[in-house]
C-alpha atoms as a PDB file:
ATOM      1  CA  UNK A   1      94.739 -82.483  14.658  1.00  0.00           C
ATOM      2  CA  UNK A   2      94.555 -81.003  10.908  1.00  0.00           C
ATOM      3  CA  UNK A   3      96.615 -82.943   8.073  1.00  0.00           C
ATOM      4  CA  UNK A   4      97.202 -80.546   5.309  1.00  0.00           C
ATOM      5  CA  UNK A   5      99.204 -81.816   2.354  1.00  0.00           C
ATOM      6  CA  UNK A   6     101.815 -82.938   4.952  1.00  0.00           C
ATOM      7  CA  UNK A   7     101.718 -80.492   7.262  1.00  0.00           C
ATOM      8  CA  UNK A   8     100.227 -81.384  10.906  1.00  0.00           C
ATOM      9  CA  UNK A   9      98.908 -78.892  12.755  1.00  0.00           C
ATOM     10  CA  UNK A  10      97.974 -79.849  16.813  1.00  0.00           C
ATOM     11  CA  UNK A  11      95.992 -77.828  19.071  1.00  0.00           C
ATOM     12  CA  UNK A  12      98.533 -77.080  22.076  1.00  0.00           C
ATOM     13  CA  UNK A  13      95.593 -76.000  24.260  1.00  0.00           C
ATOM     14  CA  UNK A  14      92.244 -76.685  25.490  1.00  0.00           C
ATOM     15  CA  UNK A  15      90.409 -73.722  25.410  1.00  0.00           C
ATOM     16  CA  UNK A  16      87.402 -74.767  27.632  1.00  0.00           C
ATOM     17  CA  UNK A  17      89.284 -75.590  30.763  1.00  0.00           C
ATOM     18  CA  UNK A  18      89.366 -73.678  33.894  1.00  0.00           C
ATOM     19  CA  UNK A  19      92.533 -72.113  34.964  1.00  0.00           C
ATOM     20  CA  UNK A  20      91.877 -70.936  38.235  1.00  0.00           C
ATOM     21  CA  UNK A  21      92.996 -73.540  40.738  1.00  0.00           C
ATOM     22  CA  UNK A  22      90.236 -72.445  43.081  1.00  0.00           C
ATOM     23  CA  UNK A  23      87.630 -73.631  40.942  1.00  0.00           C
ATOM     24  CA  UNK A  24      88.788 -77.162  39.998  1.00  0.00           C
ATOM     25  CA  UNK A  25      86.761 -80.374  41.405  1.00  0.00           C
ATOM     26  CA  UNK A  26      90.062 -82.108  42.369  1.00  0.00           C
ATOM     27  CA  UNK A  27      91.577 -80.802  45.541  1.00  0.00           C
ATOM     28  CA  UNK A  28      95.564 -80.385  45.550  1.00  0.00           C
ATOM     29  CA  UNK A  29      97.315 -83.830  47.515  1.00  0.00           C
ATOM     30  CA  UNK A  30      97.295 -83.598  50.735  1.00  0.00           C
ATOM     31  CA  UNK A  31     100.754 -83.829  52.602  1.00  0.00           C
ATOM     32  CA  UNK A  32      99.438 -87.702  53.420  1.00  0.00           C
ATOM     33  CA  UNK A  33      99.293 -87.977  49.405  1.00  0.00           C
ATOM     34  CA  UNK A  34     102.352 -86.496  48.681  1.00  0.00           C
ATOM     35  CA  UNK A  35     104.251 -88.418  51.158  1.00  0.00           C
ATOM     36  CA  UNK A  36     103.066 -91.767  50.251  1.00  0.00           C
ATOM     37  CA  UNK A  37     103.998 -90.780  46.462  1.00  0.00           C
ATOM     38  CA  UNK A  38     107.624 -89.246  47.119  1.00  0.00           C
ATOM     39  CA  UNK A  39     108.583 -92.893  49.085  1.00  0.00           C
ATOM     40  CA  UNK A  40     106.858 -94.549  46.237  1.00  0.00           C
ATOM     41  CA  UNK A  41     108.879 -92.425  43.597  1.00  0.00           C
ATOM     42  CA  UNK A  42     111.824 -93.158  45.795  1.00  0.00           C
ATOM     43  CA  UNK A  43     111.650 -96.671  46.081  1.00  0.00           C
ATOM     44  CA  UNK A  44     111.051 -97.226  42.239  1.00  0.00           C
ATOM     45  CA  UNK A  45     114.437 -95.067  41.559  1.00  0.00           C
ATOM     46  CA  UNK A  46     115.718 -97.098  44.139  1.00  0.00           C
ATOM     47  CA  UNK A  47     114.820-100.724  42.284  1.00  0.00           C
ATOM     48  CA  UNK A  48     115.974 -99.189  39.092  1.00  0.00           C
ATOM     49  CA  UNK A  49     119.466 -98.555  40.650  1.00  0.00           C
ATOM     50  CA  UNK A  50     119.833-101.871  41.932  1.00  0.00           C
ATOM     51  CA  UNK A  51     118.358-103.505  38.568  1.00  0.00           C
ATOM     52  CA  UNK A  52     121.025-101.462  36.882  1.00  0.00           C
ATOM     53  CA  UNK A  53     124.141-103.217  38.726  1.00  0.00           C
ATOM     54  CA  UNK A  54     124.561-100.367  41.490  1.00  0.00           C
ATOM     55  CA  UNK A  55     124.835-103.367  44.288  1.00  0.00           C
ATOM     56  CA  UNK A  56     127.784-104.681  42.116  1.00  0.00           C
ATOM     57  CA  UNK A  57     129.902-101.143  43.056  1.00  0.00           C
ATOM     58  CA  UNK A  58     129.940-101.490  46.617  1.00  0.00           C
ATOM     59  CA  UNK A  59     132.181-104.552  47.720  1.00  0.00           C
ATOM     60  CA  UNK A  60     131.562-106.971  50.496  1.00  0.00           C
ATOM     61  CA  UNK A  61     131.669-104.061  53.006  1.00  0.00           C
ATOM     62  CA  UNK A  62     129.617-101.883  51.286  1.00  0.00           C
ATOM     63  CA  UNK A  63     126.918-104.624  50.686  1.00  0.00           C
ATOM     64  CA  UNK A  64     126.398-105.227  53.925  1.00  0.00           C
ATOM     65  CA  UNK A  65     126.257-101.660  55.311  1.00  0.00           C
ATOM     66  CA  UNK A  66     123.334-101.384  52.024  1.00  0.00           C
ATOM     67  CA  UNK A  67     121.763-104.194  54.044  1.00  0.00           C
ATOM     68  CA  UNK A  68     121.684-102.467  57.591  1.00  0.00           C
ATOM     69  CA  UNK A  69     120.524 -99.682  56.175  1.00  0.00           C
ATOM     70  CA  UNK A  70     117.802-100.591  54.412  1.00  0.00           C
ATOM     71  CA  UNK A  71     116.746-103.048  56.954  1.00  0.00           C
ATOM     72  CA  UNK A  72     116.209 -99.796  59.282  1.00  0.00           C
ATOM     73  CA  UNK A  73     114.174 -98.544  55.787  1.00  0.00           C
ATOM     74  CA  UNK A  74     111.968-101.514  56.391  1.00  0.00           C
ATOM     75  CA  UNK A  75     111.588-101.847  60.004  1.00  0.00           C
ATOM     76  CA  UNK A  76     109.913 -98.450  60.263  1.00  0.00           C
ATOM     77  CA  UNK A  77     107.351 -99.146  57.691  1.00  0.00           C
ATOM     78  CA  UNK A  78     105.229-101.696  60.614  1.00  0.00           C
ATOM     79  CA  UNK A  79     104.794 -97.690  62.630  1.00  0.00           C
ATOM     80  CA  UNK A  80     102.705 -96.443  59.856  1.00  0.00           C
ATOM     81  CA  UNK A  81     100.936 -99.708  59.570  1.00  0.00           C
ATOM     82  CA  UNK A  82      99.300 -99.786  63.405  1.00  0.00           C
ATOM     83  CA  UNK A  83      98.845 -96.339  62.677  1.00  0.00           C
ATOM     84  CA  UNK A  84      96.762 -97.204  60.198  1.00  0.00           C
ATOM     85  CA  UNK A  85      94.870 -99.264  61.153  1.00  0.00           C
ATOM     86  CA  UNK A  86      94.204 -98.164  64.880  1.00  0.00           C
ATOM     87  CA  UNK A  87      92.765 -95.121  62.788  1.00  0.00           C
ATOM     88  CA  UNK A  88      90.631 -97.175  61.026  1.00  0.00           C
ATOM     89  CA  UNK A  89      89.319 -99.492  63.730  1.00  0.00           C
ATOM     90  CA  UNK A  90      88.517 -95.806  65.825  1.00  0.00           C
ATOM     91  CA  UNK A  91      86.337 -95.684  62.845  1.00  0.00           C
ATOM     92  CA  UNK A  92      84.958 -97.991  62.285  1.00  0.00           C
ATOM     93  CA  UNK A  93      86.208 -99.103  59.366  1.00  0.00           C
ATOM     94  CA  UNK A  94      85.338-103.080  58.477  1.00  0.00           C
ATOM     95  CA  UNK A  95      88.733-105.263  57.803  1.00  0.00           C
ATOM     96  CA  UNK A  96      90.713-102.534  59.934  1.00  0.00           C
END
């Protein structure tokens, strides 16, 4: 950044990087990666829904059918777990 008798001039890009994809270290998330992150960007939207009163729209009906639901939400997550970690103890893998 340059300050010049008020004026502020930024560089808006970094000449010395690579731009070909190919030849980055980092290789591009796997599907595994991008799955895990979409239910994690999922569930925060989710918490920030219900932090923001959404729970408080939905009546005594509607609050229990939000319960149901997301009990069936839950009670898949134990499939990835033994998936897990029968892949881990078919490697080996100490603590699986």
């Amino acid at each position: 950044m340059i300050v010049c008798r008020g004026l502020v001039l930024e560089r808006v890009f970094e000449y010395t990087l690579c731009m070909d994809p190919d030849l980055l270290s980092e290789p591009a998330a796997t599907a595994l990666e991008a799955a895990v992150d979409g239910v994690r960007t999922a569930l925060g939207h989710l918490i920030k829904v219900v932090e923001d009163g959404a729970l408080t729209d939905l009546g005594a009906p509607g609050l229990v059918g939000f319960l149901a639901e997301f009990e069936q939400v839950r009670n898949t997550m134990p499939v990835i777990d033994r998936a897990a970690i029968a892949y881990g103890i078919e490697q080996g893998v100490r603590g699986s």
